[in-house]
Protein backbone atom coordinates (compact mmCIF):
# COMPACT_ATOMS: atom_id res chain seq x y z
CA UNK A 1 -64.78 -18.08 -50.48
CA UNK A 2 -64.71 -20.31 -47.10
CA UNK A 3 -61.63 -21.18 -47.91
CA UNK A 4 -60.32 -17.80 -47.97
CA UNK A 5 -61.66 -16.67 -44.36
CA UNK A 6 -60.25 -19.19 -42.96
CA UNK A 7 -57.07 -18.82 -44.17
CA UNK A 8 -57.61 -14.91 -43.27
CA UNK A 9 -58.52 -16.48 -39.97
CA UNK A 10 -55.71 -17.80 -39.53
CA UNK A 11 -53.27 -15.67 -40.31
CA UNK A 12 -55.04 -12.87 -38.04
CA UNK A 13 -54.43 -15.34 -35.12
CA UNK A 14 -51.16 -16.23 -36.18
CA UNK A 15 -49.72 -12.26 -36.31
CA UNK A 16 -51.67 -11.83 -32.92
CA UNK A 17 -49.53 -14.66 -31.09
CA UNK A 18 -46.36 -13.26 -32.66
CA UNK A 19 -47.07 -9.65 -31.05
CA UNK A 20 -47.20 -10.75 -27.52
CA UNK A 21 -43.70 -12.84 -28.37
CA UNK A 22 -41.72 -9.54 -29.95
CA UNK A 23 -42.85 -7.58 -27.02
CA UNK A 24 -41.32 -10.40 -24.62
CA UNK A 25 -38.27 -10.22 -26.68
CA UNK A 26 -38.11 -6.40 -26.21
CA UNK A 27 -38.67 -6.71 -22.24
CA UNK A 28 -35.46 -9.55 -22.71
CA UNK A 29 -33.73 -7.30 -24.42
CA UNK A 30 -34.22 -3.96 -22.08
CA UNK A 31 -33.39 -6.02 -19.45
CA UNK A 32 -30.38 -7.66 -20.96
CA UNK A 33 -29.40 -4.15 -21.68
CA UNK A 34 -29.86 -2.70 -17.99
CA UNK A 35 -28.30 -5.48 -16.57
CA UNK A 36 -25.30 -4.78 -18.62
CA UNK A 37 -24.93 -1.38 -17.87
CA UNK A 38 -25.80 -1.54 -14.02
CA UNK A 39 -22.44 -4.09 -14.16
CA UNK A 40 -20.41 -2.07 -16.27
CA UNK A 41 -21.24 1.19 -14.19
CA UNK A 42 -21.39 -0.52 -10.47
CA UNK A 43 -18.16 -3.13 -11.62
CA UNK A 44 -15.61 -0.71 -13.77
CA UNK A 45 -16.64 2.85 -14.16
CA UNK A 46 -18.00 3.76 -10.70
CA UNK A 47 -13.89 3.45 -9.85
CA UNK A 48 -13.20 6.32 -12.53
CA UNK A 49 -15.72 8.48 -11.33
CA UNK A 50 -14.81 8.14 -7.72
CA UNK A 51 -10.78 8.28 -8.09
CA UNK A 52 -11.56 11.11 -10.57
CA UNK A 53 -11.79 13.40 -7.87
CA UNK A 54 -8.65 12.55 -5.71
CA UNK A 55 -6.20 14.54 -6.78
CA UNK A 56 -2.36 15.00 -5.45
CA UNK A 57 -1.26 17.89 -2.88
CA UNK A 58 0.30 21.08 -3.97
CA UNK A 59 3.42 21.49 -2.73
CA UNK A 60 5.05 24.85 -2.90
CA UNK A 61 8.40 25.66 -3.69
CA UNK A 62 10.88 28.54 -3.72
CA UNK A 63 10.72 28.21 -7.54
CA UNK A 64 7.00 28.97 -7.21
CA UNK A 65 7.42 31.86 -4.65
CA UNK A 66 8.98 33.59 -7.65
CA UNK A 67 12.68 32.11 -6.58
CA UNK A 68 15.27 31.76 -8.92
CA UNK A 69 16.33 28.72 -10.30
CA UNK A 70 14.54 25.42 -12.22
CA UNK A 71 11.74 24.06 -10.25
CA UNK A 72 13.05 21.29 -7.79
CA UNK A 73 11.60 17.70 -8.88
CA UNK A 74 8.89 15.84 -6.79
CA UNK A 75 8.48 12.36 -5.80
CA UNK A 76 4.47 11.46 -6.70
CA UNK A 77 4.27 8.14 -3.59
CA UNK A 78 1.00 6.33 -3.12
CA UNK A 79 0.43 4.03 0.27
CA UNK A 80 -1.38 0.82 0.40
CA UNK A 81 -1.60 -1.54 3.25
CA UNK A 82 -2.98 -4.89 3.98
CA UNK A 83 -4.30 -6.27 0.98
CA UNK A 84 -4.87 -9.74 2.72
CA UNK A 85 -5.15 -12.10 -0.74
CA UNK A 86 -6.79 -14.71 0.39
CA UNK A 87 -4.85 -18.30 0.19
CA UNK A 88 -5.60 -21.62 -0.61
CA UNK A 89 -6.89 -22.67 3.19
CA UNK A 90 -9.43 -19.96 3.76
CA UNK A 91 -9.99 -18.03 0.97
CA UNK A 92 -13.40 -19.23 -0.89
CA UNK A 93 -13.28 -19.29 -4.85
CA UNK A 94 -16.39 -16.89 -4.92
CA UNK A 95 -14.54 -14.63 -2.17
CA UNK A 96 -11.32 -14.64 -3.74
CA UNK A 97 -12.70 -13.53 -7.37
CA UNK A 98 -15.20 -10.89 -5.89
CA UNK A 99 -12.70 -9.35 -3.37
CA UNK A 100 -9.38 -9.56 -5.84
CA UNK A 101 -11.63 -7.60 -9.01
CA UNK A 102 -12.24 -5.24 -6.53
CA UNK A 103 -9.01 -4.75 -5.69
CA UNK A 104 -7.66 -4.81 -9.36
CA UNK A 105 -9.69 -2.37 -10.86
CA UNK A 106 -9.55 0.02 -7.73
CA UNK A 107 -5.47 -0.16 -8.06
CA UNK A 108 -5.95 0.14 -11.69
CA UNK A 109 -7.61 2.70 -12.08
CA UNK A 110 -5.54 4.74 -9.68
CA UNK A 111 -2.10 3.45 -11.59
CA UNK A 112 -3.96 5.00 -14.84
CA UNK A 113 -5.28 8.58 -13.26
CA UNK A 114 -2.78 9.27 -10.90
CA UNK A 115 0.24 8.40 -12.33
CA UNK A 116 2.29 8.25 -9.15
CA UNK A 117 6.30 7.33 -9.42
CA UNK A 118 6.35 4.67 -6.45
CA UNK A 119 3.84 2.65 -4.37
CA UNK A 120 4.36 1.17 -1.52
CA UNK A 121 1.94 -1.94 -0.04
CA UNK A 122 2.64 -1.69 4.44
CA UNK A 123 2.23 -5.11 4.83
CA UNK A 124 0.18 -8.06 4.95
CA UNK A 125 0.14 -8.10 1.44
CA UNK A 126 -0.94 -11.88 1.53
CA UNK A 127 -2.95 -13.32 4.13
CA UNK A 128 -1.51 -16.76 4.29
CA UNK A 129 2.20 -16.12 3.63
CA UNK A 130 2.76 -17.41 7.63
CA UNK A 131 1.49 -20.90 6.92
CA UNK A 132 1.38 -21.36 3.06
CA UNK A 133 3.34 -24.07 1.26
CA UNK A 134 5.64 -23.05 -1.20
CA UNK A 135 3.59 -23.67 -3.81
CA UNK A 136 0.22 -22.16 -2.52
CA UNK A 137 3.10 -19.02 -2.07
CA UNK A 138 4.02 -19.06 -5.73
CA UNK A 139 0.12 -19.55 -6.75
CA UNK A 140 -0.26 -16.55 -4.37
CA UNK A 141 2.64 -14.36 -5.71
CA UNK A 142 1.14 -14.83 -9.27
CA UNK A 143 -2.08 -13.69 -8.56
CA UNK A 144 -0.50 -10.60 -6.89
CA UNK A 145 1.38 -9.52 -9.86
CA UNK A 146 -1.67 -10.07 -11.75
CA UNK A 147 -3.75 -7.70 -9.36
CA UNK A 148 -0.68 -5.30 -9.00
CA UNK A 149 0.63 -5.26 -12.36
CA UNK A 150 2.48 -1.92 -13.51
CA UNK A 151 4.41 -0.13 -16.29
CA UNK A 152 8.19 -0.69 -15.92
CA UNK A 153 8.80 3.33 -14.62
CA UNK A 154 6.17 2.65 -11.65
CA UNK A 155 8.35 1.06 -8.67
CA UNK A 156 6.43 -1.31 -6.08
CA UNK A 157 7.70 -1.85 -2.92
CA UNK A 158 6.62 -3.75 -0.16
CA UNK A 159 7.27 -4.17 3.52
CA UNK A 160 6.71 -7.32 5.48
CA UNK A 161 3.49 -8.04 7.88
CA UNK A 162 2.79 -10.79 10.19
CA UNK A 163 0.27 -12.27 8.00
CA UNK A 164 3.36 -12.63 5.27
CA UNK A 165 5.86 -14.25 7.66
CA UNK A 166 3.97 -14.78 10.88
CA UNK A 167 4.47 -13.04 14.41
CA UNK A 168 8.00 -13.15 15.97
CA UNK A 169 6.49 -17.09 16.85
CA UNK A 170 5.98 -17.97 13.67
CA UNK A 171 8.65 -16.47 11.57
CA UNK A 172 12.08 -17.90 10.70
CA UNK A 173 14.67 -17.20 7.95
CA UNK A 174 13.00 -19.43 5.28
CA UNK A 175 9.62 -17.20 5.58
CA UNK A 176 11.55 -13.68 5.20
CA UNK A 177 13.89 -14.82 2.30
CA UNK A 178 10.98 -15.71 0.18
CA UNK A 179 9.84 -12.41 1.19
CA UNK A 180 12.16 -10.51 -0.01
CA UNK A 181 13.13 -12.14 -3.22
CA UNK A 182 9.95 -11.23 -4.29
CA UNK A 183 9.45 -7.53 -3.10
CA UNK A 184 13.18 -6.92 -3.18
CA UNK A 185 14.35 -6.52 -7.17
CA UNK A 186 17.79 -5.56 -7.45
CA UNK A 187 17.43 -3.17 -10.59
CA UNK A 188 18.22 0.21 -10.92
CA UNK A 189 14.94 2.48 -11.47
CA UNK A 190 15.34 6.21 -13.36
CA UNK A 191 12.65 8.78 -13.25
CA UNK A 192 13.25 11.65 -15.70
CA UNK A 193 15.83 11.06 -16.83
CA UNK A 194 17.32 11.39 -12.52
CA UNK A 195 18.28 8.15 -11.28
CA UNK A 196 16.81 8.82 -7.74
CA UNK A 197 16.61 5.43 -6.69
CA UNK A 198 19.13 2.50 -6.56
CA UNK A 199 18.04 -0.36 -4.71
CA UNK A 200 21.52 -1.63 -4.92
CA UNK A 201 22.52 1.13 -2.47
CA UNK A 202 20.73 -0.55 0.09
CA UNK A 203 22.23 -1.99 3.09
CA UNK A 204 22.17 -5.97 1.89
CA UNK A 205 18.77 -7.65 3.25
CA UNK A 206 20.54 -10.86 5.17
CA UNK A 207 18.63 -13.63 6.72
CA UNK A 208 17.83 -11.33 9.75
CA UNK A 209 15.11 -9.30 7.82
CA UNK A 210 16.34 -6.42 9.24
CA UNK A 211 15.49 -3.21 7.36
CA UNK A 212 15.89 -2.09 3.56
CA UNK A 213 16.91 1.51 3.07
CA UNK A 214 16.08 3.44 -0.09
CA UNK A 215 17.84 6.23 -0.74
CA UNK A 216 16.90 9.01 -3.35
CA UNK A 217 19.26 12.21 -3.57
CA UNK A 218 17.54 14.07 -1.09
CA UNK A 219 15.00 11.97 0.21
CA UNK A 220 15.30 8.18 2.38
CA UNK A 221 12.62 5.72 2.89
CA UNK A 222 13.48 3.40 6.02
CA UNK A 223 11.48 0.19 5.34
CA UNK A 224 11.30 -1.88 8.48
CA UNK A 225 10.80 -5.48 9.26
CA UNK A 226 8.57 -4.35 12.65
CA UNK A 227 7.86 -8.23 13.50
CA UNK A 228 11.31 -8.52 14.12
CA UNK A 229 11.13 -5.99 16.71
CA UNK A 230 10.16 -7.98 19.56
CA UNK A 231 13.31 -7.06 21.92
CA UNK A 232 14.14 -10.37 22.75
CA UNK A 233 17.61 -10.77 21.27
CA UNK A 234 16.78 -13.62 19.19
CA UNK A 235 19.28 -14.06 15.56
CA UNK A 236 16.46 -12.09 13.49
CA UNK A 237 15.79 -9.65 16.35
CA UNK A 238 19.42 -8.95 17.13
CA UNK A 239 20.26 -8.89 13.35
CA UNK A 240 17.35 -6.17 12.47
CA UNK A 241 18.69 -4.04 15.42
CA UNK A 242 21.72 -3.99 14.71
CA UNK A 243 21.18 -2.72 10.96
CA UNK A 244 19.07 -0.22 12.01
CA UNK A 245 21.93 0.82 14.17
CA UNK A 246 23.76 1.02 11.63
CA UNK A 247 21.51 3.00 9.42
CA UNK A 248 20.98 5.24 12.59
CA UNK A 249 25.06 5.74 12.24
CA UNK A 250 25.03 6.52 8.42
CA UNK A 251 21.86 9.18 9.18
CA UNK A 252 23.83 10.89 11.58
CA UNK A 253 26.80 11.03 9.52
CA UNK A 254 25.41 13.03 6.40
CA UNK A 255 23.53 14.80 9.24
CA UNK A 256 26.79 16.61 10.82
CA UNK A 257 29.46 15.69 8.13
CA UNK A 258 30.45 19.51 7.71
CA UNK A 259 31.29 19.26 11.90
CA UNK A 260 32.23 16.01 12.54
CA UNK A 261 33.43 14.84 9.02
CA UNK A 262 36.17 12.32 10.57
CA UNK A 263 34.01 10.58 12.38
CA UNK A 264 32.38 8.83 9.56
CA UNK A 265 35.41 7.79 7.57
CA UNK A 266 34.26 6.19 4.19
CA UNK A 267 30.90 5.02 5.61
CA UNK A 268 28.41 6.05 2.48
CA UNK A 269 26.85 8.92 3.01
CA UNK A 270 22.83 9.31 2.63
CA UNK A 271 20.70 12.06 2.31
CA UNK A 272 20.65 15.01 4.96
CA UNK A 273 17.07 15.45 5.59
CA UNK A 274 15.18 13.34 8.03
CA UNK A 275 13.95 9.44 6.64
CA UNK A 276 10.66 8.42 5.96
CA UNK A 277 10.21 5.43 8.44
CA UNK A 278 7.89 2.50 6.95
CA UNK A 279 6.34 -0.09 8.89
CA UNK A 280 3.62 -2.72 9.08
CA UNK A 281 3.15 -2.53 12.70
CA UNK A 282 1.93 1.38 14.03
CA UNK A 283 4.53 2.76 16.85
CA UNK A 284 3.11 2.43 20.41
CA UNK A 285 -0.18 3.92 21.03
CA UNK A 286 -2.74 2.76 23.64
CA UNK A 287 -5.98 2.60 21.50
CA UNK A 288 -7.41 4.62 18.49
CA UNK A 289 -9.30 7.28 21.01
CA UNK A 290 -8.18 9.80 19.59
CA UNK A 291 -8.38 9.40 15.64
CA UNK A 292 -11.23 10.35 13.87
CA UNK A 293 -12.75 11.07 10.23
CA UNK A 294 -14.51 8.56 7.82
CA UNK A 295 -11.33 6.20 7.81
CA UNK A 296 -10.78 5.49 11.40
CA UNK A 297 -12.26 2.38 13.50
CA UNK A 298 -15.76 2.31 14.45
CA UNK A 299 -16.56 3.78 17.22
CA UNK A 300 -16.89 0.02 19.48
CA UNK A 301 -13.47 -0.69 18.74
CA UNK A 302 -11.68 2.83 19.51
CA UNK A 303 -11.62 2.40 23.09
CA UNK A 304 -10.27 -1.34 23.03
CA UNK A 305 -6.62 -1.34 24.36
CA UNK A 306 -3.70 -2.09 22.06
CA UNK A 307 -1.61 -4.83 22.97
CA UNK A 308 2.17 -4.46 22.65
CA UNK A 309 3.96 -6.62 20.33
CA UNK A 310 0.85 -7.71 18.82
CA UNK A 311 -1.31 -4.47 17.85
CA UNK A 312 0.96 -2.31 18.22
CA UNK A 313 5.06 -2.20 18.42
CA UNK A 314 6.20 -1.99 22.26
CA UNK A 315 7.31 1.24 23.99
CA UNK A 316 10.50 0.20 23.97
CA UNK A 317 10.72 -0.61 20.13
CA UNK A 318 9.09 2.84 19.48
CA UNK A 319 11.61 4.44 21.37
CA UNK A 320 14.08 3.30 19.70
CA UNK A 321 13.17 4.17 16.59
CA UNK A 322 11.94 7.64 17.10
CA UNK A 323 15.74 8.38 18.77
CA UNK A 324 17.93 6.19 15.82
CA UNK A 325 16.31 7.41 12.82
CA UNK A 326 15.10 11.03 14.13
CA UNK A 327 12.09 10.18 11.04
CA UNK A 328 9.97 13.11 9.51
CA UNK A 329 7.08 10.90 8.93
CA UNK A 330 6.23 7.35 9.90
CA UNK A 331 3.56 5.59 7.85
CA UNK A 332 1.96 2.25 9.39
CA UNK A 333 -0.72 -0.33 8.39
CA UNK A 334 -2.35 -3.23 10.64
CA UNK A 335 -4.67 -1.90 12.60
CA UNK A 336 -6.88 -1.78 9.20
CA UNK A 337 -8.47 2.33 9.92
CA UNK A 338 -7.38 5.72 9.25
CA UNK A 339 -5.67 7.27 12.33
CA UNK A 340 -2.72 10.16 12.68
CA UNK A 341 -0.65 10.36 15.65
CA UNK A 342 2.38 12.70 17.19
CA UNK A 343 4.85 11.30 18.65
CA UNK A 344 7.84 12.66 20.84
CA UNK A 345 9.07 15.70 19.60
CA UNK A 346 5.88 16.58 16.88
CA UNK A 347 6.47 13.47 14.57
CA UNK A 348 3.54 12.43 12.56
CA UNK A 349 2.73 9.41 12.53
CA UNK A 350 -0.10 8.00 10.11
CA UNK A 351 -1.70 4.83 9.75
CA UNK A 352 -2.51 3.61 6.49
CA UNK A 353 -6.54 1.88 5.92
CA UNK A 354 -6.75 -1.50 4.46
CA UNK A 355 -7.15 -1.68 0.78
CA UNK A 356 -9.46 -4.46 0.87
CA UNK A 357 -13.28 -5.41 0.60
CA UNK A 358 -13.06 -7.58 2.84
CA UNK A 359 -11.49 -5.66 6.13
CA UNK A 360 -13.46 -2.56 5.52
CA UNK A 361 -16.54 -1.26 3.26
CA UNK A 362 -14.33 2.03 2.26
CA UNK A 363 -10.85 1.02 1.62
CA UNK A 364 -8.51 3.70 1.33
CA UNK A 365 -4.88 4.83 -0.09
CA UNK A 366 -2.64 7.94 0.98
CA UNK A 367 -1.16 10.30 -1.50
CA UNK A 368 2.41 11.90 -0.53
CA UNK A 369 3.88 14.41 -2.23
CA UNK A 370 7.66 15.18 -2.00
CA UNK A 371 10.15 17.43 -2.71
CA UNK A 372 13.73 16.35 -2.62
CA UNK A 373 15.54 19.57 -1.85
CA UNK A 374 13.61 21.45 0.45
CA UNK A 375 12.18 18.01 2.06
CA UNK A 376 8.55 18.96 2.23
CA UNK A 377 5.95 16.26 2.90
CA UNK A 378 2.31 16.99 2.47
CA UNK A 379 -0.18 14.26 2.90
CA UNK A 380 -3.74 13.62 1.38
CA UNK A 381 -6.33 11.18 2.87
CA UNK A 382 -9.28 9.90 1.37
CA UNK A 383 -11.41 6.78 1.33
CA UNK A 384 -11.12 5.99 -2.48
């Protein structure tokens, strides 16, 4: 009978220390379990639920005004600008991973909801291209692709920033080559069944890095080398000049051809409505006074003066352009905030916010809807 107590005993005690272990492995558990879902919420879906609501502009039509005819086709573009992946010299492992995921599932997740036809990255798409070896550049272009990957009807296009081939001190020939034989595919790209893109209409990109013209039926995208806009008349200078002068001369030509059709012999003729100029560098401005919303700089760096050359293209440069290319929109990057400008004769300039973590807590991308016939541009800004 003693026996059997203290076996009862025993057992008691044992199924009492087993309770306060099954409750520990419950708290484990909840814990594991919140953990999991804060990281899946806060890591991948919070970037559904905030890109959700961006949605692209309506652009009307005379199709839509109850015109005759098939509704006129439009161009879905999205805008990104300095991306800054971190090299081998000063990006840290930890930065690097946390900053790039960012970046991938943000440009992801926009790829998947908004479906656009193009996207263009305003430079400083690395942030050690000026200095990097080439293998640190190939280790660099891999992880892009990686971050940047896209379906084979998406285009990606890229202009060149000083952080990709230095400022006009630091660049050469060597730097813009291995530029553009990555961001430069010579394939032909057909949307709908329209084939409203052929890269190999472009004017050839030499060794001068001047600028690459795409040219859709109706619609032109300038894309401009703006470090090699320094107006000193050195070989890349001189060379990215005198392309745009020639671009200037093929503009003008589908421009007038019904009134001065012998002037442009066989030159090829482009579209007739007004380019869309991109740049990395904005066009002279003195500071960022005078932009405002949730995107632009803070307010202790508004007032700081833009240098030319350096922050900002010179007066000269911006001249230039504005008269040559007569552009219906100019989109920018570098300065890393939000800002929209007129220039001259009403043209709208905007600058494009850095899509990184790392430059800004709110990264942005622009939306721009086109239409090629009646050459309507509407733009949407937001900070997701």
């Amino acid at each position: 009978m003693a026996a059997e107590d203290t076996a009862s005993t025993r057992l008691g005690a044992g199924r009492q220390h087993l309770r306060p272990l099954k409750r520990r492995g419950l708290v484990l558990l909840r814990l594991t379990a919140i953990v999991f879902a804060v990281l899946l919420f806060c890591e991948f879906l919070i970037y559904y639920l905030v890109i959700f609501r961006c949605s692209w502009p309506a652009v009307k039509t005379p199709a839509d005004a109850g015109g005759l005819g098939t509704p006129e086709p439009v161009l879905r573009a999205m805008f990104l600008a300095d991306t800054h992946l971190l090299g081998a010299v000063r990006g840290h492992w930890l930065d690097k991973l946390r900053r790039e995921w960012q970046m991938e599932r943000a440009f992801q997740t926009a790829l998947w909801l908004l479906q656009p036809e193009v996207v263009f990255i305003l430079g400083d798409v690395f942030d050690e291209g000026k200095w990097s070896s080439s293998q640190a550049w190939a280790d660099d272009v891999g992880r892009f692709w990686k971050i940047f990957r896209h379906p084979p009807h998406v285009q990606l296009r890229a202009v060149a920033g000083n952080h990709d081939i230095g400022f006009h001190y630091q660049m050469n020939t060597y730097k813009i080559k291995r530029f553009e034989k990555v961001f430069n595919p010579e394939r032909l790209f057909s949307w709908k069944g329209i084939n409203f893109c052929v890269p190999g209409t472009q004017l050839p990109a030499d060794s001068t890095g001047g600028p690459w013209l795409i040219s859709c039926p109706c619609l032109s995208f300038v894309m401009i080398n703006s470090v090699a806009l320094e107006g000193d008349s050195c070989d890349i200078c001189s060379g990215a000049e005198a392309e745009l002068l020639e671009i200037s001369h093929r503009l003008n030509c589908s421009r007038e051809q019904e009134h001065r059709p012998q002037e442009c012999g066989d030159r090829q003729r482009l579209p007739a409505s007004a380019p869309i100029l991109l740049q990395h560098f904005p066009l002279y401005r003195r500071n960022d006074a005078n932009c405002s919303g949730k995107d632009a700089a803070p307010p202790d760096e508004k007032y700081t003066p833009f240098k030319e050359r350096y922050d900002a293209l010179s007066q000269e440069a911006s001249r230039k352009l504005l008269w040559w290319l007569r552009p219906r929109l100019v989109l920018s990057g570098h300065t890393h905030s939000a800002c929209e400008v007129l220039h001259g004769a009403g043209v709208l300039e905007v600058s494009v916010p850095s899509f990184s973590w790392r430059n800004r807590n709110n990264p942005s991308f622009i939306m721009h809807q086109a239409v090629w016939k009646t050459a309507v541009s509407c733009l949407f800004l937001d900070d997701h």
